[in-house]
Protein backbone atom coordinates (compact mmCIF):
# COMPACT_ATOMS: atom_id res chain seq x y z
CA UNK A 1 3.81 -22.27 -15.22
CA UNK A 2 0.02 -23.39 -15.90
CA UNK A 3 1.25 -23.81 -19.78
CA UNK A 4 -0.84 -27.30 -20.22
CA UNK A 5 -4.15 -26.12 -17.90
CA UNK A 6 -3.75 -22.57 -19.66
CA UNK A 7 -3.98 -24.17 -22.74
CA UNK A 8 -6.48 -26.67 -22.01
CA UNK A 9 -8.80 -24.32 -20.71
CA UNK A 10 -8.74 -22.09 -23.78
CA UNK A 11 -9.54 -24.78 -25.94
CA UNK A 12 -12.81 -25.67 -23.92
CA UNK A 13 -13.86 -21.90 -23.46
CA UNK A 14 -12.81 -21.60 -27.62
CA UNK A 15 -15.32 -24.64 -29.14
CA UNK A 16 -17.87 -23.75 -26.58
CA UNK A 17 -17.53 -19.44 -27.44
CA UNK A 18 -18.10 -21.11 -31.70
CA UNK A 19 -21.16 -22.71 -30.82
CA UNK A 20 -24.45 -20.44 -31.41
CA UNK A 21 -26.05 -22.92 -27.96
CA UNK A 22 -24.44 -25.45 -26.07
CA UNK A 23 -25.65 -28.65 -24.69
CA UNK A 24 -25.27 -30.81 -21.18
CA UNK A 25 -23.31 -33.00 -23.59
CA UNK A 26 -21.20 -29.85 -24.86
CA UNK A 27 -20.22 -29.09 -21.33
CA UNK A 28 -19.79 -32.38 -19.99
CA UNK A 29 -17.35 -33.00 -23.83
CA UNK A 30 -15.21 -30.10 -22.51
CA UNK A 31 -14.98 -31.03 -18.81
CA UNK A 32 -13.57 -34.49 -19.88
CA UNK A 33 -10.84 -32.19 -21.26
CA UNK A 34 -10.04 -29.91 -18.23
CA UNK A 35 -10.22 -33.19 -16.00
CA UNK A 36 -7.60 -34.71 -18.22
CA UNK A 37 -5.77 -31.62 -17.70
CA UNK A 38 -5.96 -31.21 -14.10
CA UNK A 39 -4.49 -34.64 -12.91
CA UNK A 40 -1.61 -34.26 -15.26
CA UNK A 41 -0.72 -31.28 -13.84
CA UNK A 42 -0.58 -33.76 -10.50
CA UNK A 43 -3.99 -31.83 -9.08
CA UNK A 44 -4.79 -34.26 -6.09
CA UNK A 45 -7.94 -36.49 -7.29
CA UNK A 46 -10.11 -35.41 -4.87
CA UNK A 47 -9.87 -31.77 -5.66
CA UNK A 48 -10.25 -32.45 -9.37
CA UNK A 49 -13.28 -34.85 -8.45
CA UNK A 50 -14.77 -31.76 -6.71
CA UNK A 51 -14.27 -29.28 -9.27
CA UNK A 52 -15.71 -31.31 -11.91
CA UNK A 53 -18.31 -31.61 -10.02
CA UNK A 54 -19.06 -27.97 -9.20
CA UNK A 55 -18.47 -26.49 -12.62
CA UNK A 56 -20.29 -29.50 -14.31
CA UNK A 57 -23.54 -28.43 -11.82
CA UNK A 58 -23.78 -24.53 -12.39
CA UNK A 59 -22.80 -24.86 -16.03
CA UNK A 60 -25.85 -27.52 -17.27
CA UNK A 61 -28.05 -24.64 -15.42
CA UNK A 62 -30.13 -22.27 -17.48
CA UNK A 63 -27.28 -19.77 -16.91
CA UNK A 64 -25.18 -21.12 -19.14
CA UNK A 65 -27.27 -23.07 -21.69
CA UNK A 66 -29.89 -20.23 -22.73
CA UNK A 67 -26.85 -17.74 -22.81
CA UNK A 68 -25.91 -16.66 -25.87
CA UNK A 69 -22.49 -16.50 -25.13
CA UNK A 70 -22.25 -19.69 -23.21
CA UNK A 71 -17.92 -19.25 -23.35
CA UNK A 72 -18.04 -16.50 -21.81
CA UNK A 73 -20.31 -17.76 -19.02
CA UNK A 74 -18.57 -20.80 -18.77
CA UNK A 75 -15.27 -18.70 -17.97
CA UNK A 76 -16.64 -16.71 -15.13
CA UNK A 77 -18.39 -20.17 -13.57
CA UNK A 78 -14.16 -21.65 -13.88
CA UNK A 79 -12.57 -18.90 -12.32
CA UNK A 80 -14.90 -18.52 -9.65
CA UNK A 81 -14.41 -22.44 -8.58
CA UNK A 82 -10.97 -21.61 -9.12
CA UNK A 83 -10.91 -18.96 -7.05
CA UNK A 84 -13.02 -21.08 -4.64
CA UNK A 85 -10.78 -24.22 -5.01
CA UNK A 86 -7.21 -22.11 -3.46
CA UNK A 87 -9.23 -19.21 -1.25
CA UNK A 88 -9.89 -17.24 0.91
CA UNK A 89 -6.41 -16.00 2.06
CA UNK A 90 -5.30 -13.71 4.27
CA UNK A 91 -1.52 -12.93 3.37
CA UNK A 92 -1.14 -10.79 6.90
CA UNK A 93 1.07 -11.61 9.05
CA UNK A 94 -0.31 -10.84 12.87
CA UNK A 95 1.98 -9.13 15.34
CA UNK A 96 1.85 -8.45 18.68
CA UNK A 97 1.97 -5.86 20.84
CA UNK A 98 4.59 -5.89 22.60
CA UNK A 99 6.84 -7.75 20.61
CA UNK A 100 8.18 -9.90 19.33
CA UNK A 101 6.06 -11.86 17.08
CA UNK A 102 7.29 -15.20 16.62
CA UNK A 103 6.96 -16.98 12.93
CA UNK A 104 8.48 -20.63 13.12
CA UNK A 105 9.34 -21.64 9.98
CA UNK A 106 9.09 -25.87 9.10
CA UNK A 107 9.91 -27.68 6.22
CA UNK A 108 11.79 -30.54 4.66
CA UNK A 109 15.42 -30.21 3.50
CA UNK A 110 15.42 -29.18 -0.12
CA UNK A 111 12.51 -27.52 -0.06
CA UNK A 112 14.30 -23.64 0.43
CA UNK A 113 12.95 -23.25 3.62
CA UNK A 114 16.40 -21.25 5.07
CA UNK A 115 16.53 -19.20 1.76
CA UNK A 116 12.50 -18.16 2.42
CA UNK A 117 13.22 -17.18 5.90
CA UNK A 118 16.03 -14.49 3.91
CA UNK A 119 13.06 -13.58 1.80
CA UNK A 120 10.34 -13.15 4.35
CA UNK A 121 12.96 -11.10 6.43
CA UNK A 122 13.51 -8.80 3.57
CA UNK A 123 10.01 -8.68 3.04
CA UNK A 124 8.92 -7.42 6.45
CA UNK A 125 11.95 -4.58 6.54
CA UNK A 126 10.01 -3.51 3.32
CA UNK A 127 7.11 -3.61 5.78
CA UNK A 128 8.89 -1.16 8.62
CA UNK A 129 9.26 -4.07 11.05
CA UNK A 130 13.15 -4.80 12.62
CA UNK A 131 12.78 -8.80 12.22
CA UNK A 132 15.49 -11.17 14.07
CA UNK A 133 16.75 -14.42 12.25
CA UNK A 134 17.40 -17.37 14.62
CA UNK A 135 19.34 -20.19 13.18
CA UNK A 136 17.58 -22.97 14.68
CA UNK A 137 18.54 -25.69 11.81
CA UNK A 138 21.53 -27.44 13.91
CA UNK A 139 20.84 -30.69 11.73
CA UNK A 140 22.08 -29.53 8.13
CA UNK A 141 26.05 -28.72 7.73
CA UNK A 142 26.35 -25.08 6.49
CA UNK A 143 22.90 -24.29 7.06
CA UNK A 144 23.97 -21.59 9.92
CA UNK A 145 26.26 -20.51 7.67
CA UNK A 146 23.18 -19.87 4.63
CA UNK A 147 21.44 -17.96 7.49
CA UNK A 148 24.36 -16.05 8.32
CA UNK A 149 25.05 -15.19 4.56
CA UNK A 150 21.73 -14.25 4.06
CA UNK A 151 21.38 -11.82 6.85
CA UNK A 152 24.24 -9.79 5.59
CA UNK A 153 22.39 -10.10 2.34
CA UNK A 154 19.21 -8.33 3.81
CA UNK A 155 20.78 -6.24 6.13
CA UNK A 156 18.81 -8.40 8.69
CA UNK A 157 20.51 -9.22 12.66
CA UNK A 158 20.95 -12.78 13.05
CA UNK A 159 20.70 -14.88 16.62
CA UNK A 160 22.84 -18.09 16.70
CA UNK A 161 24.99 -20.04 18.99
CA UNK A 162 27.29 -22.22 17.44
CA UNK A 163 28.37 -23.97 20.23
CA UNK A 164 24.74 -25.02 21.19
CA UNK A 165 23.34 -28.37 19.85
CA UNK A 166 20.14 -27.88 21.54
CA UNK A 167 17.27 -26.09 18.96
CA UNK A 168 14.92 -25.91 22.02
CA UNK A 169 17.63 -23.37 23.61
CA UNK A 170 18.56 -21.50 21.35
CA UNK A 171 15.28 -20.41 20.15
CA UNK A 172 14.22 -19.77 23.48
CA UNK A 173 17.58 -17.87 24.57
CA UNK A 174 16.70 -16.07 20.71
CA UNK A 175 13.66 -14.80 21.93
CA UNK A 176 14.54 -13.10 25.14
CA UNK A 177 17.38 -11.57 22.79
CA UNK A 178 14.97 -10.04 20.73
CA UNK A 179 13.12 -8.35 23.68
CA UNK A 180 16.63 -6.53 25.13
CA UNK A 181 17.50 -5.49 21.14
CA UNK A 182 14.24 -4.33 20.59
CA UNK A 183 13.18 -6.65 17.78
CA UNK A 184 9.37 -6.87 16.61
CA UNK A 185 9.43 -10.24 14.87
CA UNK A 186 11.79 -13.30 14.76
CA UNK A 187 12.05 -15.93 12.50
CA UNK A 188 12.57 -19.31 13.32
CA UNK A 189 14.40 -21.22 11.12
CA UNK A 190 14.19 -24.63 12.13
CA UNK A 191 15.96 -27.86 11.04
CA UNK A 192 14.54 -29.53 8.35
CA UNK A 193 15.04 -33.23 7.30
CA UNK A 194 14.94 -35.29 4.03
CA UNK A 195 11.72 -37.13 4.83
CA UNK A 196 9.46 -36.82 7.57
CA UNK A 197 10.32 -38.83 10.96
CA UNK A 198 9.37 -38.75 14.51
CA UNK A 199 12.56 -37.36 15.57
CA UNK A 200 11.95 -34.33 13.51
CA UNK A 201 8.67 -33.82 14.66
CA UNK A 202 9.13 -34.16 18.31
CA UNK A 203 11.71 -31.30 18.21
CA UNK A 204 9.55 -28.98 16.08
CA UNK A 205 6.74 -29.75 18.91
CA UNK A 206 9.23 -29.15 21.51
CA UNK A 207 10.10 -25.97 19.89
CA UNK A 208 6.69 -24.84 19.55
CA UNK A 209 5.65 -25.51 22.91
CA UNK A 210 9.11 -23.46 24.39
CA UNK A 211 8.09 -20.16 22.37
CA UNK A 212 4.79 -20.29 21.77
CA UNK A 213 4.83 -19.22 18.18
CA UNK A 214 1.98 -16.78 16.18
CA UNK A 215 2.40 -18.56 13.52
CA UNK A 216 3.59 -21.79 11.89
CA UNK A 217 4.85 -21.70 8.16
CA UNK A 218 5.51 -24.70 6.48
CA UNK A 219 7.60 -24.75 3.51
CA UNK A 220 7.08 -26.88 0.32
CA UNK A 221 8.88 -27.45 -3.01
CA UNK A 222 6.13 -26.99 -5.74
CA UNK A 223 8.00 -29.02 -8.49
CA UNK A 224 6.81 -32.05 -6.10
CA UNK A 225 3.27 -31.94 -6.91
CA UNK A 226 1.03 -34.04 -4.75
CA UNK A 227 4.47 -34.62 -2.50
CA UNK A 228 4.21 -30.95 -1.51
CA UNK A 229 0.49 -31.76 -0.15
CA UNK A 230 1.20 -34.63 1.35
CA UNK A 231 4.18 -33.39 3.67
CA UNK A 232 1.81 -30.31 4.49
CA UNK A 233 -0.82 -32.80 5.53
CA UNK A 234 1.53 -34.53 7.83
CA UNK A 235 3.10 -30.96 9.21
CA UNK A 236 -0.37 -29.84 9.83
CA UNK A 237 -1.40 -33.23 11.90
CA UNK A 238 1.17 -32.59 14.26
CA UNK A 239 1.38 -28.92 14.44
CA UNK A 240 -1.57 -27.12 13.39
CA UNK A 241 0.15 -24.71 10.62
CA UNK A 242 -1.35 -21.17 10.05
CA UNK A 243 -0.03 -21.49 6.21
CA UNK A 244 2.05 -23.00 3.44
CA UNK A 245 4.94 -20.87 1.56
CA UNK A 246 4.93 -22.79 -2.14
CA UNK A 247 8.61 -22.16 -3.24
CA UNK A 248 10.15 -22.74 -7.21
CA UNK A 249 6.75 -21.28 -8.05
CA UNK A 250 8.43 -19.86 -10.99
CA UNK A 251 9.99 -23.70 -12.09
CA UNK A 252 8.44 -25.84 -14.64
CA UNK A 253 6.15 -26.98 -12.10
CA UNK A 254 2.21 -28.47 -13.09
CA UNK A 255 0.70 -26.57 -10.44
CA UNK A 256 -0.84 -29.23 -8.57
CA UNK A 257 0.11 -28.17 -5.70
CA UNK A 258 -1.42 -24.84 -5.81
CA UNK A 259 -4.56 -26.24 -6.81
CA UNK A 260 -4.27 -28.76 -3.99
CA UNK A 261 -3.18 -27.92 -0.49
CA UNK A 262 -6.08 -25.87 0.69
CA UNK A 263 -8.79 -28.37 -0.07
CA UNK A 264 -6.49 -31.37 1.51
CA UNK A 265 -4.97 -29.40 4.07
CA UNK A 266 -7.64 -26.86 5.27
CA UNK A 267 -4.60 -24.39 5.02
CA UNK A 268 -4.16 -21.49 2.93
CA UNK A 269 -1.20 -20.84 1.11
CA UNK A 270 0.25 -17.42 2.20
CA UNK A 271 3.57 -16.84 -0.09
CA UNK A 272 4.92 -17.77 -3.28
CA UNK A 273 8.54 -17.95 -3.80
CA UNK A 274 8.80 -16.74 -7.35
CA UNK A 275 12.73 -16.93 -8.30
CA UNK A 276 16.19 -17.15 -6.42
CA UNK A 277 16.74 -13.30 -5.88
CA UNK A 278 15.64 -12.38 -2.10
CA UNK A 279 12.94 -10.22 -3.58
CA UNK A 280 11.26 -12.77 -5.36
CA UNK A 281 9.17 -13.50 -2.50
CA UNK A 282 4.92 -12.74 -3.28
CA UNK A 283 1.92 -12.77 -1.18
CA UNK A 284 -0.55 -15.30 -2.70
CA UNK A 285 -3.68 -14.33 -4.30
CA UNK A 286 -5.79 -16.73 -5.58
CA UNK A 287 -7.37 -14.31 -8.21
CA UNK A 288 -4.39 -13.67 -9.79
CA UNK A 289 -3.07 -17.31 -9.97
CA UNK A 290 -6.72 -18.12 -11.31
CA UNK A 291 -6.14 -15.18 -13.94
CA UNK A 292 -2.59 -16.66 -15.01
CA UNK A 293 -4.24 -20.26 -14.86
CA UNK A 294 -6.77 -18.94 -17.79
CA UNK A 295 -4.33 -17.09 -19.88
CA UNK A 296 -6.06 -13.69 -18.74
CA UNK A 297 -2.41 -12.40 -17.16
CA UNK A 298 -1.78 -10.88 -13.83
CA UNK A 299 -2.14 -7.30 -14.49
CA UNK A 300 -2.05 -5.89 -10.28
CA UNK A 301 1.11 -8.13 -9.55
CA UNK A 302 2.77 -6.41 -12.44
CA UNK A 303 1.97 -3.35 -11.21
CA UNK A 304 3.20 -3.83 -7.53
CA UNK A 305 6.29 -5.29 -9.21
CA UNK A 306 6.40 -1.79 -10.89
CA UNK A 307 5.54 0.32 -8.18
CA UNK A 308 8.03 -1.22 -5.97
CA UNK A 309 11.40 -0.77 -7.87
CA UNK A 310 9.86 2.98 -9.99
CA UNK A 311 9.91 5.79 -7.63
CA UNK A 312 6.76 8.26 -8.42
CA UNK A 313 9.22 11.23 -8.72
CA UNK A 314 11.69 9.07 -11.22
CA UNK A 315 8.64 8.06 -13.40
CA UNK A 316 7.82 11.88 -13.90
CA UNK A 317 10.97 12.82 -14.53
CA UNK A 318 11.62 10.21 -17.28
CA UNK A 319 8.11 11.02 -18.68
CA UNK A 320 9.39 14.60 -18.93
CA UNK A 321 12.90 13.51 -20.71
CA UNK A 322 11.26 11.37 -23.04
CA UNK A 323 8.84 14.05 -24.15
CA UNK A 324 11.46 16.55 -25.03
CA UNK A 325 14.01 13.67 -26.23
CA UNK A 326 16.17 14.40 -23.79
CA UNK A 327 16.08 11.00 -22.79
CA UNK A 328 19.92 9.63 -22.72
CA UNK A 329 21.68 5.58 -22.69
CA UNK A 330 22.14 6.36 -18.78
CA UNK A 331 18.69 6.70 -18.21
CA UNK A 332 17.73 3.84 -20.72
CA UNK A 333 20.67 1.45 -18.62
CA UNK A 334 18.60 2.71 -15.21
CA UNK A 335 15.33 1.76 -16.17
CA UNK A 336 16.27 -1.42 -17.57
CA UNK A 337 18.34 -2.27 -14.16
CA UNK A 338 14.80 -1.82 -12.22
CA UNK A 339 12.97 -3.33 -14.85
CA UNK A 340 15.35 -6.79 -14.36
CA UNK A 341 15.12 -6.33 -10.79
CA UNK A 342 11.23 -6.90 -11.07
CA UNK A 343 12.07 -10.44 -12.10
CA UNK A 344 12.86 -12.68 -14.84
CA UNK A 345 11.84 -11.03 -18.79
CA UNK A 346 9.78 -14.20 -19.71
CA UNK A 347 7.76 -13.64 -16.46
CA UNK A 348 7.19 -10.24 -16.29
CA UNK A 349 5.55 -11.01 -19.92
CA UNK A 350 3.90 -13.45 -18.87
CA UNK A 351 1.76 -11.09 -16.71
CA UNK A 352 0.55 -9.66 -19.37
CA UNK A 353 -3.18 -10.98 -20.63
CA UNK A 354 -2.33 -12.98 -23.39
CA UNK A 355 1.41 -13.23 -23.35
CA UNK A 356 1.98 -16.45 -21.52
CA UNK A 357 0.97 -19.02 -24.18
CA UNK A 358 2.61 -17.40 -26.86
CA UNK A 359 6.12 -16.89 -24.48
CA UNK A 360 5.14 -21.08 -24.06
CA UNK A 361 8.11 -21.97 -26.39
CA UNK A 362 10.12 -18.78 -26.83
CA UNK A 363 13.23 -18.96 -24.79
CA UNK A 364 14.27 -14.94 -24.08
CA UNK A 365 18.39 -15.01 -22.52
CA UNK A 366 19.13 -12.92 -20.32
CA UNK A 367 22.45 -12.90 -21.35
CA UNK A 368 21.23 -10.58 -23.95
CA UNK A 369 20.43 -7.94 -21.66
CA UNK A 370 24.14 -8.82 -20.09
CA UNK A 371 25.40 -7.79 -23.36
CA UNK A 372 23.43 -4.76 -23.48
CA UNK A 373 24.79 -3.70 -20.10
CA UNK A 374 28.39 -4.25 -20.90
CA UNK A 375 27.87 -2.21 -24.32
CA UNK A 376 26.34 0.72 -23.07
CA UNK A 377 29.11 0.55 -19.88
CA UNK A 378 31.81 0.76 -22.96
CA UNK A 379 31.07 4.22 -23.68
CA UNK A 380 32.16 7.43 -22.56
CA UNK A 381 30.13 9.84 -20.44
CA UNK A 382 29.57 11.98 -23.62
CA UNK A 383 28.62 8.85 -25.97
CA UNK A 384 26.00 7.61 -24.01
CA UNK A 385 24.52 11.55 -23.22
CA UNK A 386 24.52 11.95 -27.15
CA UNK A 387 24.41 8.14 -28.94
CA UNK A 388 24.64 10.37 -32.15
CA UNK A 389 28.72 10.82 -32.01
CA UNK A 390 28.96 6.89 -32.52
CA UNK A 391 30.98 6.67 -35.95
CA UNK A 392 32.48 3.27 -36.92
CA UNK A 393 35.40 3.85 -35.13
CA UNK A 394 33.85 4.33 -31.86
CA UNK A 395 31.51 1.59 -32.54
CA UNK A 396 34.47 -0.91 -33.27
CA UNK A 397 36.04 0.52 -29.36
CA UNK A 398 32.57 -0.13 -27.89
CA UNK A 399 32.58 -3.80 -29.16
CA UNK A 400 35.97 -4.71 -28.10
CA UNK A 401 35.47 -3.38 -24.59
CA UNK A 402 32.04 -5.21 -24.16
CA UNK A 403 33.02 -8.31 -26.18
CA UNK A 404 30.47 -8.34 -28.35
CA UNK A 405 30.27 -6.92 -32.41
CA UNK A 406 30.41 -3.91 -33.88
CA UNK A 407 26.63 -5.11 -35.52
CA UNK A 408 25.26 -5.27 -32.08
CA UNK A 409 26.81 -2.05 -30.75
CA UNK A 410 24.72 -0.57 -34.04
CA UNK A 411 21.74 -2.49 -33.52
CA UNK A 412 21.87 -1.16 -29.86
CA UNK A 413 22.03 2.56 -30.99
CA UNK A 414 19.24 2.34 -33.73
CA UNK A 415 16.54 0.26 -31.54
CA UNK A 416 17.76 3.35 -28.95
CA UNK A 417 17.03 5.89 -31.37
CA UNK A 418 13.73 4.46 -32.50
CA UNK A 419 12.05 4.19 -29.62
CA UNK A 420 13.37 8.02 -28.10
CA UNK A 421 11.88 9.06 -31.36
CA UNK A 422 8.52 7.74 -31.33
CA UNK A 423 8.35 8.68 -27.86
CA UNK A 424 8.81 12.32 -28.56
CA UNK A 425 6.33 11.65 -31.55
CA UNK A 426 3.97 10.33 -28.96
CA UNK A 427 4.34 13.35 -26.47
CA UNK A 428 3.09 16.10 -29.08
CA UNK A 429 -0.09 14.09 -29.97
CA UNK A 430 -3.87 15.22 -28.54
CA UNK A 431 -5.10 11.96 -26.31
CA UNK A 432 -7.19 10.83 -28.91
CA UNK A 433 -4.06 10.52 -31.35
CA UNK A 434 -1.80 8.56 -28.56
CA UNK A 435 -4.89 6.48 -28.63
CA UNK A 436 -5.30 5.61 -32.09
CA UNK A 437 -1.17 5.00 -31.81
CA UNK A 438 -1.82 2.47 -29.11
CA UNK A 439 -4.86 0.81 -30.50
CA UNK A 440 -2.53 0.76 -33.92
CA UNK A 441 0.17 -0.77 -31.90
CA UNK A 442 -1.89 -3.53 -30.41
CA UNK A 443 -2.74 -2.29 -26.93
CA UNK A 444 -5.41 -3.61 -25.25
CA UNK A 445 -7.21 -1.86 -21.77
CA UNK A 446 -5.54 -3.35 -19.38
CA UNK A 447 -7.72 -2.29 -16.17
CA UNK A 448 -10.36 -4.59 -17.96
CA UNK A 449 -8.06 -7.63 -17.05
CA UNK A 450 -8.38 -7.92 -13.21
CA UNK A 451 -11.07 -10.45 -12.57
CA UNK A 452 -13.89 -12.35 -14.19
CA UNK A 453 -15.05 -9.94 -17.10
CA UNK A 454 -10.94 -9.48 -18.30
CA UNK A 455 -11.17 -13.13 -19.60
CA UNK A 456 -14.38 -11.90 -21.37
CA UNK A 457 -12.57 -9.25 -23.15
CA UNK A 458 -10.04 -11.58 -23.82
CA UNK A 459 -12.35 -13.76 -25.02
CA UNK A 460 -13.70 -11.03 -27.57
CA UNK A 461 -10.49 -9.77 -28.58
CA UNK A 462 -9.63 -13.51 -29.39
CA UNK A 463 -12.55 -13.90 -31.61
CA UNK A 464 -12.03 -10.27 -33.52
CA UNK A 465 -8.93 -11.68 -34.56
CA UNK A 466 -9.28 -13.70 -37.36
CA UNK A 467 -12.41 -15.72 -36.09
CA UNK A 468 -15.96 -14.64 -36.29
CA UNK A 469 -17.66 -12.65 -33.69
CA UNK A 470 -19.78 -13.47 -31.39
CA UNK A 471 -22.21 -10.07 -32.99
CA UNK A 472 -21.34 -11.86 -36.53
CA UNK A 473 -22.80 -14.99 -35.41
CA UNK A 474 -26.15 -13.75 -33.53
CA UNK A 475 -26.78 -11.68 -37.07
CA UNK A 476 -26.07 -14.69 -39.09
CA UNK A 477 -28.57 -16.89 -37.33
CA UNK A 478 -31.12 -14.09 -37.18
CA UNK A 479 -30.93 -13.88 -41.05
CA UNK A 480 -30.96 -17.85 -41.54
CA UNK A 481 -33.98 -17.38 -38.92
CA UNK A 482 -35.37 -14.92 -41.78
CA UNK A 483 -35.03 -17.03 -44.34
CA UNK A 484 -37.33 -19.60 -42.94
């Protein structure tokens, strides 16, 4: 996601951070760069017209020209039009009292509209509300059936009538059902078609105007590009949306779209769909996406991620096993479970400041971690307390049962061991030691990497590693100033 514009970007802020003062000339040089960039990731022109025009203005300004580290101005002035370009959202959901609130849910046939009304269901039981599907799509075979699969997949009740051909009815009949089963919110998931025609659109308005809906969600495929904005255009002419749910965010998509639908559409994205499990459904911030956009990470989606699938009381305890290496294969197998639940391994990286380019070209299977599962599943309650009673012979049992070598089954146990070890190593240090480890080991401070000044440190970290400093620089030119 954002490779190309990621890249881009760090090229412009990279010749403009090695130049001791930058130009109008410099800065209009780059912007010819990030323009290029923009409309092959299928921006729409206008927004990329806007945004040239924006950054171009504040960046010739004596801001950024008398700075002496223009790169690092000229990041803060991108993000902020970023930010400016996709925001402000408001990822609540209003509700009303009494209930239920009523979310209709629109969208064209392909787009994962019925899957995202799983999601969103799941993600408002997270919330503490009771939410009621309504299969309302009566155009698509086997779409009912999606819905009903899905609700048993969430654990979410489910309104349909099969015999019922009328969407008008049933979502009305839906609603007065949720008032006698005391549901709080229902989701209406309406029938979607392959293109946009007036019969679709006079039933959604019919629809609308039965139930009288809080809000109006329109989903969008963003591998389309300026399709997606388009089709939210049209939606929005005819039924005043309150939001866009961008879905396959986590695809090879450009990111146009993102980039795009607000300034078109005057609507705010609300949700990203982020992968095919039922969790991967995220509120949309447009600081964060900015972030990822300039390579600086997403540091407080990680952590949500984290805090969502770690209990607090879990996290202590496995601090306390892994400080007196007590820390066993069942508790490794655990953690790695929640860890995969989080998401795909080359995205949850890719949160991390700096990861994402380098994870540009670096395929990482999850089959691997398949393999792990299966090995450590192989062994005996008493093998995977204490890895240390794995001779060859074991080893050998281990592969056979898991299909995999004996190699890997040893590989397994030593990249185990290592890490248990330096853990325990880690546990007896003062706080200055563990941070001399973890400045040794690369580590950067991550609560530095939220907003505006992150991409600074970046920035600086970037140019302490193997490129001159920006402190080099200003002492070089004050000695060649010397010299004169």
């Amino acid at each position: 996601m954002f490779d190309s514009l990621t890249e881009k970007f760090s090229t412009m802020f990279r010749n403009l951070s090695g130049k001791g003062k930058i130009s109008e000339a410099n800065i209009r040089d780059a912007m010819r760069e990030v323009r290029t960039a923009l409309l092959e990731a299928d921006v729409h022109f206008d927004v990329v017209k806007k945004f040239m025009d924006d950054v171009t203005q504040k960046a010739v300004g004596t801001e950024v020209l008398s700075s002496l580290e223009p790169g690092e101005q000229m990041i803060k002035i991108v993000f902020d039009e970023l930010v400016g370009l996709m925001g402000p959202v408001d990822t609540s959901i209003y509700f009303v009292d009494p209930g239920p609130a009523i979310i209709m849910m629109c969208g064209l046939q392909g787009s994962g509209k019925t899957t995202t009304c799983g999601k969103l269901a799941l993600y408002l039981k997270n919330k503490g509300k009771n939410p009621l599907l309504v299969a309302a799509d009566l155009q698509r075979p086997a779409a009912v059936d999606q819905l009903t699969v899905l609700s048993e997949q969430t654990g979410t009740a489910i309104y349909k009538e099969p015999d019922n051909k009328n969407a008008v009815q049933v979502c009305r009949n839906s609603i007065a059902f949720a008032r006698r089963s005391g549901r709080d919110v229902v989701i209406l998931d309406t029938a979607g078609r392959l293109h946009i025609d007036a019969p679709l659109m006079d039933e959604l308005k019919q629809v609308k105007a039965a139930v009288q809906p809080q809000q109006i969600f329109l989903v969008v495929d963003a591998m389309v590009g300026q399709d997606a904005v388009n089709s939210a255009k049209a939606f929005n002419e005819q039924l005043e949306l309150d939001g866009v749910v961008l879905t396959k965010f986590d695809s090879d998509t450009r990111g146009g779209a993102a980039l795009s639908v607000k300034t078109i559409t005057g609507k705010p994205i609300k949700f990203l769909g982020v992968g095919e499990k039922l969790q991967a459904l995220e509120e949309f911030h447009p600081d964060r996406i900015a972030q990822r956009m300039l390579g600086m990470g997403d540091i407080l989606t990680l952590v949500e991620k984290a805090q969502a699938e770690f209990a607090e009381g879990e996290a202590a305890e496995l601090e306390e096993k892994m400080s007196n290496a007590t820390f066993t294969l069942d508790d490794f197998l655990k953690q790695m479970r929640s860890v995969r639940k989080m998401g795909p391994m080359k995205s949850i990286l890719g949160l991390l400041p700096g990861i994402g380019g380098m994870l540009k070209d670096i395929e990482i299977p999850e089959e691997q971690l398949d393999k792990t599962e299966a090995m450590i599943q192989s062994m005996t309650k008493k093998e995977r307390q204490d890895p240390d009673v794995l001779d060859g012979s074991r080893r050998r049992r281990i592969a056979r049962g898991s299909g995999t070598r004996a190699e890997d089954v040893s590989k397994l146990i030593r990249g185990f061991t290592t890490a248990r070890d330096m853990a325990k190593r880690m546990s007896g240090m003062s706080g200055g030691s563990k941070l001399k480890m973890a400045q040794a080991m690369g580590s950067m401070d991550l609560s530095k990497m939220a907003g505006p000044a992150g991409a600074a440190g970046l920035l600086k970290q970037k140019q302490r590693s193997g490129r001159v400093s920006t402190e080099d620089r200003k002492k070089n030119r004050q000695k060649r100033m010397r010299g004169r």
